[in-house]
N, C-alpha and C. Protein backbone atom coordinates (compact mmCIF):
# COMPACT_ATOMS: atom_id res chain seq x y z
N UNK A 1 51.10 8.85 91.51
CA UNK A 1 52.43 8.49 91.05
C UNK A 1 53.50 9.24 91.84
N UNK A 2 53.51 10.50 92.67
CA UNK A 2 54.06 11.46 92.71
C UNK A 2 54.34 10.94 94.41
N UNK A 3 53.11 10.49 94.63
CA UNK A 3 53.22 9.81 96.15
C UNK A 3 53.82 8.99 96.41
N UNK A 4 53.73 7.68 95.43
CA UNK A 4 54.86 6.92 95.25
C UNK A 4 56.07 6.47 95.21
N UNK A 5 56.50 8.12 94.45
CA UNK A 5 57.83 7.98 93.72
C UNK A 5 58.06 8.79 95.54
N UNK A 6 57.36 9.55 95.90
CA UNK A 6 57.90 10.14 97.43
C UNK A 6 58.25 9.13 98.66
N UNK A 7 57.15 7.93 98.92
CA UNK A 7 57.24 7.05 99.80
C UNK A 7 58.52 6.04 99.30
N UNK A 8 58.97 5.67 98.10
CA UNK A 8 60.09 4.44 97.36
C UNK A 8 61.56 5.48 97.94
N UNK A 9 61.26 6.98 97.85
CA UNK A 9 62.60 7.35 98.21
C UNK A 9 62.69 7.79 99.70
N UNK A 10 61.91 7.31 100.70
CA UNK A 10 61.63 7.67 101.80
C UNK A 10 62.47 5.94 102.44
N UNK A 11 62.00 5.05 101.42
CA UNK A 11 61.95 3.64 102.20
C UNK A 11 63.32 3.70 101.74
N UNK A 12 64.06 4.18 100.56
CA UNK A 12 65.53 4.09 100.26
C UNK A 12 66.15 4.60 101.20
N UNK A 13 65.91 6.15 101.70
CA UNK A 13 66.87 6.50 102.42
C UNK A 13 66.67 6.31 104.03
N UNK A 14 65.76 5.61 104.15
CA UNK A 14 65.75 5.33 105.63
C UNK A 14 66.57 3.52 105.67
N UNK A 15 66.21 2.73 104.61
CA UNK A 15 67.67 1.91 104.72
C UNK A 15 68.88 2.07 104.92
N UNK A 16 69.53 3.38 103.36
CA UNK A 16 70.62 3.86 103.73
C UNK A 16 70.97 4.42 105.38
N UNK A 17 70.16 5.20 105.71
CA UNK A 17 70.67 5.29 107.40
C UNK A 17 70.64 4.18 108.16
N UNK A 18 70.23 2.96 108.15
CA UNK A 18 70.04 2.29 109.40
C UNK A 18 71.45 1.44 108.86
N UNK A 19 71.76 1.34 108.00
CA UNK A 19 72.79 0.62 107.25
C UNK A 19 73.94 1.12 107.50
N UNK A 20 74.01 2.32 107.42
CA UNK A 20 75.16 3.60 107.80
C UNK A 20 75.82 3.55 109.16
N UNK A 21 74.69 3.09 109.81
CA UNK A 21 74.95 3.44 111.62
C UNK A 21 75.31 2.24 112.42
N UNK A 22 75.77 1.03 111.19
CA UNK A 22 76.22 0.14 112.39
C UNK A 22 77.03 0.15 113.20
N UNK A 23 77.15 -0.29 114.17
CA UNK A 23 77.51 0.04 115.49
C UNK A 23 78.20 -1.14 115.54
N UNK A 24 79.82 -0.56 116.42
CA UNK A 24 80.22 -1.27 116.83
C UNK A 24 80.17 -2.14 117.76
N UNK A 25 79.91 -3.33 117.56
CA UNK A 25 79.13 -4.13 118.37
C UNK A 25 80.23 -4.99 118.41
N UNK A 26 80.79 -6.02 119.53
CA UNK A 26 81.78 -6.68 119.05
C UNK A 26 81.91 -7.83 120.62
N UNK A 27 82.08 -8.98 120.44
CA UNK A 27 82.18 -10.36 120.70
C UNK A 27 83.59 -10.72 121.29
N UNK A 28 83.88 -11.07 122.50
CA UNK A 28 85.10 -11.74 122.94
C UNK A 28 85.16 -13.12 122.99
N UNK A 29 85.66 -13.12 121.65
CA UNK A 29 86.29 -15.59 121.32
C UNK A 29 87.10 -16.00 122.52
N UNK A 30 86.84 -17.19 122.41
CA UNK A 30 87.48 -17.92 123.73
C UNK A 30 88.70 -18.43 122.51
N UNK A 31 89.09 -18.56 121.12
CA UNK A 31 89.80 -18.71 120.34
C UNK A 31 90.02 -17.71 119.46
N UNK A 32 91.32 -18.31 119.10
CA UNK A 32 91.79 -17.14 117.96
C UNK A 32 91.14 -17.49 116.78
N UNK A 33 91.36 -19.05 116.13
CA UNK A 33 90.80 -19.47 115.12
C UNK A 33 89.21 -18.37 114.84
N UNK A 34 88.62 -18.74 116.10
CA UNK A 34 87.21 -17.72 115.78
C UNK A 34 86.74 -15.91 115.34
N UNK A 35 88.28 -15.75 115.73
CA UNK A 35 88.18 -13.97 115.59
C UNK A 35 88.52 -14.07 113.95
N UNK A 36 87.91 -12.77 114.10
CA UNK A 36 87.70 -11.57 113.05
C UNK A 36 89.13 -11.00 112.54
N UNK A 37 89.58 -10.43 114.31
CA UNK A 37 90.09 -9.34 114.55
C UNK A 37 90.73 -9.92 116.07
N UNK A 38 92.67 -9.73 115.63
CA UNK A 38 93.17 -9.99 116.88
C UNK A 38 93.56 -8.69 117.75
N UNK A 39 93.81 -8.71 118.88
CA UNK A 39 93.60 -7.36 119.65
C UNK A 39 94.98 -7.60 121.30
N UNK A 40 95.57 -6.81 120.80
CA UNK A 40 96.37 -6.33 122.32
C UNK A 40 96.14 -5.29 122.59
N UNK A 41 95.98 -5.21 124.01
CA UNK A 41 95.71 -4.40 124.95
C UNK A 41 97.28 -3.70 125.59
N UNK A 42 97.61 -2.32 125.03
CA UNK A 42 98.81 -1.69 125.50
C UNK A 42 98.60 -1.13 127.02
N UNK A 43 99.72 -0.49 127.16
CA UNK A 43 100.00 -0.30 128.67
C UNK A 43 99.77 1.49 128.22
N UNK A 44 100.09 1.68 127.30
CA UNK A 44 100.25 3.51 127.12
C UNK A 44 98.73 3.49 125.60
N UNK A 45 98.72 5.18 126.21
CA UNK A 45 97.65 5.38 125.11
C UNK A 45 98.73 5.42 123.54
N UNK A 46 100.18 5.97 124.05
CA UNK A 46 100.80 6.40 122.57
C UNK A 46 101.26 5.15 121.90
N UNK A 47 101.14 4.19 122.41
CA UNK A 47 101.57 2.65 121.89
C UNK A 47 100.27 2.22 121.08
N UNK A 48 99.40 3.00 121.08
CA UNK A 48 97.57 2.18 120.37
C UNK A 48 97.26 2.73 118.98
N UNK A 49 96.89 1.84 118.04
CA UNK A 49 96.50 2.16 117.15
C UNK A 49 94.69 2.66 117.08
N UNK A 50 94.17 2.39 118.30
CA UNK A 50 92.54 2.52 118.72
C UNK A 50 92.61 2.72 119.89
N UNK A 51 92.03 3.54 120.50
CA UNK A 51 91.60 4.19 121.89
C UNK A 51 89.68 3.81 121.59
N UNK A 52 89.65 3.30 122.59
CA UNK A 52 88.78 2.09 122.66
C UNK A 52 87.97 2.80 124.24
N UNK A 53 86.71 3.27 123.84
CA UNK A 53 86.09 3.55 125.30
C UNK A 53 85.04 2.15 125.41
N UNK A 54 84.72 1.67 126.48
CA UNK A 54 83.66 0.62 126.52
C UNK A 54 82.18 0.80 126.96
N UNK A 55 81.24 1.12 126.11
CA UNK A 55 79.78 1.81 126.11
C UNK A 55 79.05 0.60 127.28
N UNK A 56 78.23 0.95 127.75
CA UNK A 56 77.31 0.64 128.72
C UNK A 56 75.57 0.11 128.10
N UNK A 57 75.75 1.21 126.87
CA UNK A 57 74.13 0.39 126.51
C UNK A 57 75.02 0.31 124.76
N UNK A 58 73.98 -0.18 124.29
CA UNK A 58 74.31 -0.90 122.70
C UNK A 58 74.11 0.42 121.70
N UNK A 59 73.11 1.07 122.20
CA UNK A 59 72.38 2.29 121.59
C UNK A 59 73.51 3.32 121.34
N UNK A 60 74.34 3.03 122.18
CA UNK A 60 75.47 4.46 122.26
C UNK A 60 76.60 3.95 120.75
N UNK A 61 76.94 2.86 120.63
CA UNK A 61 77.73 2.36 119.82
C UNK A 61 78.06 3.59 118.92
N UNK A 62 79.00 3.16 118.38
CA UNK A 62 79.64 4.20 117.32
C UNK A 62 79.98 3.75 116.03
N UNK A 63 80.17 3.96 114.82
CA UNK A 63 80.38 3.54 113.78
C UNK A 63 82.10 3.61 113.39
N UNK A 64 83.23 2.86 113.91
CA UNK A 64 84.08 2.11 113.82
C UNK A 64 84.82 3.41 114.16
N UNK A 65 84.55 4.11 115.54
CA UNK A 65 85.59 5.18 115.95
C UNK A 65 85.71 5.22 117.57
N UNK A 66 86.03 4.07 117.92
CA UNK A 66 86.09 3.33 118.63
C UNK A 66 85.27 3.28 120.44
N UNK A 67 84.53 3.70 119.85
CA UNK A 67 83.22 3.25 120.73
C UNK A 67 82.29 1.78 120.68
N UNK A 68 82.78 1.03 121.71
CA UNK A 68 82.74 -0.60 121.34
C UNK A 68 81.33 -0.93 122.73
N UNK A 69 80.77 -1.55 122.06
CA UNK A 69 79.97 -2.13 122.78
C UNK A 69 79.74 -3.70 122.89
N UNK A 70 80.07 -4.26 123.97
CA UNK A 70 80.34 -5.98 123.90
C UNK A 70 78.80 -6.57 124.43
N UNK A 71 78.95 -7.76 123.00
CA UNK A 71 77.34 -8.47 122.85
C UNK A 71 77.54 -9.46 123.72
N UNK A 72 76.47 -10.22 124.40
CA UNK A 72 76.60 -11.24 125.29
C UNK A 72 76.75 -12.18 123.82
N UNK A 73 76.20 -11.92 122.63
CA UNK A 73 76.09 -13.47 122.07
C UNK A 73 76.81 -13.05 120.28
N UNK A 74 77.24 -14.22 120.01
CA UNK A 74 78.28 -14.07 119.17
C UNK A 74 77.38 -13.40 117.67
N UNK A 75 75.87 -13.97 117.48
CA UNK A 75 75.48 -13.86 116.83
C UNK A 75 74.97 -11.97 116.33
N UNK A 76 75.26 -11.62 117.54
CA UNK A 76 74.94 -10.23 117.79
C UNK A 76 75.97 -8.97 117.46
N UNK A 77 77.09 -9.72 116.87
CA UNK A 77 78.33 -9.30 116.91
C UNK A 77 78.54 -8.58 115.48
N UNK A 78 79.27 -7.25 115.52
CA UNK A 78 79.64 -6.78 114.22
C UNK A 78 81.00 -7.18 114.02
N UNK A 79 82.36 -7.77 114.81
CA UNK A 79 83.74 -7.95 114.41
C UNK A 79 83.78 -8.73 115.70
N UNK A 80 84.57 -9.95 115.46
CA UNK A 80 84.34 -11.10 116.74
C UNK A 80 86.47 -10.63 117.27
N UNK A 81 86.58 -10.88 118.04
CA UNK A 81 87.52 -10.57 118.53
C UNK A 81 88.47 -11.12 119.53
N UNK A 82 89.42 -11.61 119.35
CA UNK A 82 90.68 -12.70 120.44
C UNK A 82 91.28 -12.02 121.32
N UNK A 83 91.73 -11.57 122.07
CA UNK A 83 92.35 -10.80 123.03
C UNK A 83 93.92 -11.87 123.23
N UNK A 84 95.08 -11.38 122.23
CA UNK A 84 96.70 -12.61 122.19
C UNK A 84 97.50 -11.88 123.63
N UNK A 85 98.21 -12.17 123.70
CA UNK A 85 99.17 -12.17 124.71
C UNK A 85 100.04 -11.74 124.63
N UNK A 86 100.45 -11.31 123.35
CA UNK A 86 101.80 -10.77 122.67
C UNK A 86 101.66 -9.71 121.58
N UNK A 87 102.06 -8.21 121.76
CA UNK A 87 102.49 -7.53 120.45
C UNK A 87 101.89 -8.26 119.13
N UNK A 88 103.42 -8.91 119.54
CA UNK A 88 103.55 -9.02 117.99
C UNK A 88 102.26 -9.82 117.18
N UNK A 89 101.31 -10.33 117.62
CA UNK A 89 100.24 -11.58 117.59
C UNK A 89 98.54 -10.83 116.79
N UNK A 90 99.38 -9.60 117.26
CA UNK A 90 98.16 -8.54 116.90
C UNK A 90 97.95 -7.95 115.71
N UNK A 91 96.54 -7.84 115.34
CA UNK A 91 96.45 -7.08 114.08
C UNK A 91 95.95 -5.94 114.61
N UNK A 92 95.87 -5.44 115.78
CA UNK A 92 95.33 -3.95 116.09
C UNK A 92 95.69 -3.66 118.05
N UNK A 93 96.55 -3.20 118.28
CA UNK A 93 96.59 -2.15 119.42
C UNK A 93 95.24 -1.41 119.71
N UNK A 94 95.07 -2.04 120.86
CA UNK A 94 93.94 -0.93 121.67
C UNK A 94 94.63 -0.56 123.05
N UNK A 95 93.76 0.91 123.09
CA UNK A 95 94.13 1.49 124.84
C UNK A 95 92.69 1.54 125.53
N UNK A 96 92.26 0.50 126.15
CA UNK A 96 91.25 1.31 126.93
C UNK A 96 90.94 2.68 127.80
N UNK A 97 90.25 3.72 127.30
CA UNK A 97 90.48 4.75 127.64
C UNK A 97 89.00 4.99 128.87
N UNK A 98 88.56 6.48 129.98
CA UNK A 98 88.29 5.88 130.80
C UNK A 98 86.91 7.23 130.46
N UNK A 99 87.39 7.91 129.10
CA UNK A 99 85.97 9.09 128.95
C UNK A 99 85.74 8.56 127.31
N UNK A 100 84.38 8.60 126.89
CA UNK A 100 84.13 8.49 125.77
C UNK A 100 84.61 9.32 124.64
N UNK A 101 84.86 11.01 125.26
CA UNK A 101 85.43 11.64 124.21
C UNK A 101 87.17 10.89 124.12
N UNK A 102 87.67 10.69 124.53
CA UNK A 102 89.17 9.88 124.40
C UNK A 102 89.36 8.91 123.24
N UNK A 103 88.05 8.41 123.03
CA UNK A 103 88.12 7.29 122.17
C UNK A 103 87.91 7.79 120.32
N UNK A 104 88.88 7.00 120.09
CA UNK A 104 88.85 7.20 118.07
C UNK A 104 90.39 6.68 117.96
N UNK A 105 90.80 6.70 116.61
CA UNK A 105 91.87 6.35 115.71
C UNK A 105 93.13 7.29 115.98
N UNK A 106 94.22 6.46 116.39
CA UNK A 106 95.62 7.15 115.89
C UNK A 106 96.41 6.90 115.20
N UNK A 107 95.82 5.32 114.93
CA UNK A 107 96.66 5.04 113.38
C UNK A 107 95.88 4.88 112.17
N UNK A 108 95.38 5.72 111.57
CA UNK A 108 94.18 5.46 110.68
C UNK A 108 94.98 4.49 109.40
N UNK A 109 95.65 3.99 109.24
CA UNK A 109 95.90 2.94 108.92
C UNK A 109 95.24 1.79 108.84
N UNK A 110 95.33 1.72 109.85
CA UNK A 110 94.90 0.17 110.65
C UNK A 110 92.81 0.15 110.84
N UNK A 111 92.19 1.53 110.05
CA UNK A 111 90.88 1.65 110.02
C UNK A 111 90.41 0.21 109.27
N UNK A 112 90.52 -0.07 108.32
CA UNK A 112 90.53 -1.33 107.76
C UNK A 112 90.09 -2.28 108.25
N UNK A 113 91.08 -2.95 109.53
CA UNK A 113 90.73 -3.99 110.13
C UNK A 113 88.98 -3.76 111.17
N UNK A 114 88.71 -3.19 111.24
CA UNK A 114 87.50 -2.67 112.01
C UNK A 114 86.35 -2.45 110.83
N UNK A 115 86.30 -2.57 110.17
CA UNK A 115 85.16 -2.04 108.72
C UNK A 115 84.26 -3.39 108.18
């Protein structure tokens, strides 16, 4: 019984972690209709509500502090995403930044839209 009750809370908390650690994984729409999450790209880091580094393998992903890793396929996607043309069009400012430590939140506000 004792083994039991050890292996049921072994299989609980190894869900809770894999559940915990999703990764930002995220999809570029050829439409807006299709996003999640609309996104301009600023010219300055102090204009961004997300400093946004862009990961190389999937494994590195980060859990919504802005370490983004882009899926070839939509289905693979944790927040699908439009890239507008305008400010104002946006529900979230990003800066692409060019070191991984650079990347996280300056308007924790706007954490929300990413969750």
């Amino acid at each position: 019984m004792k083994f039991r009750l050890i292996v049921f809370t072994l299989v609980i908390f190894s869900c809770f972690i894999i559940s915990s650690v999703n990764a930002q994984k995220v999809f570029s729409v050829n439409y807006e209709s299709q996003a999640d999450v609309k996104v301009f790209v600023v010219n300055y880091e102090s204009q961004a509500d997300l400093c946004v580094y862009k990961l190389k393998y999937e494994s590195q992903a980060g859990d919504n502090n802005g370490k983004w890793y882009f899926v070839d396929y939509e289905s693979q996607a944790h927040k699908k995403i439009y890239f507008v043309n305008y400010e104002s069009q946006a529900d979230l400012k990003i800066y692409f930044v060019d070191y991984e430590s650079q990347a996280g939140w300056k308007n924790r506000a706007k954490y929300y839209v990413m969750e």
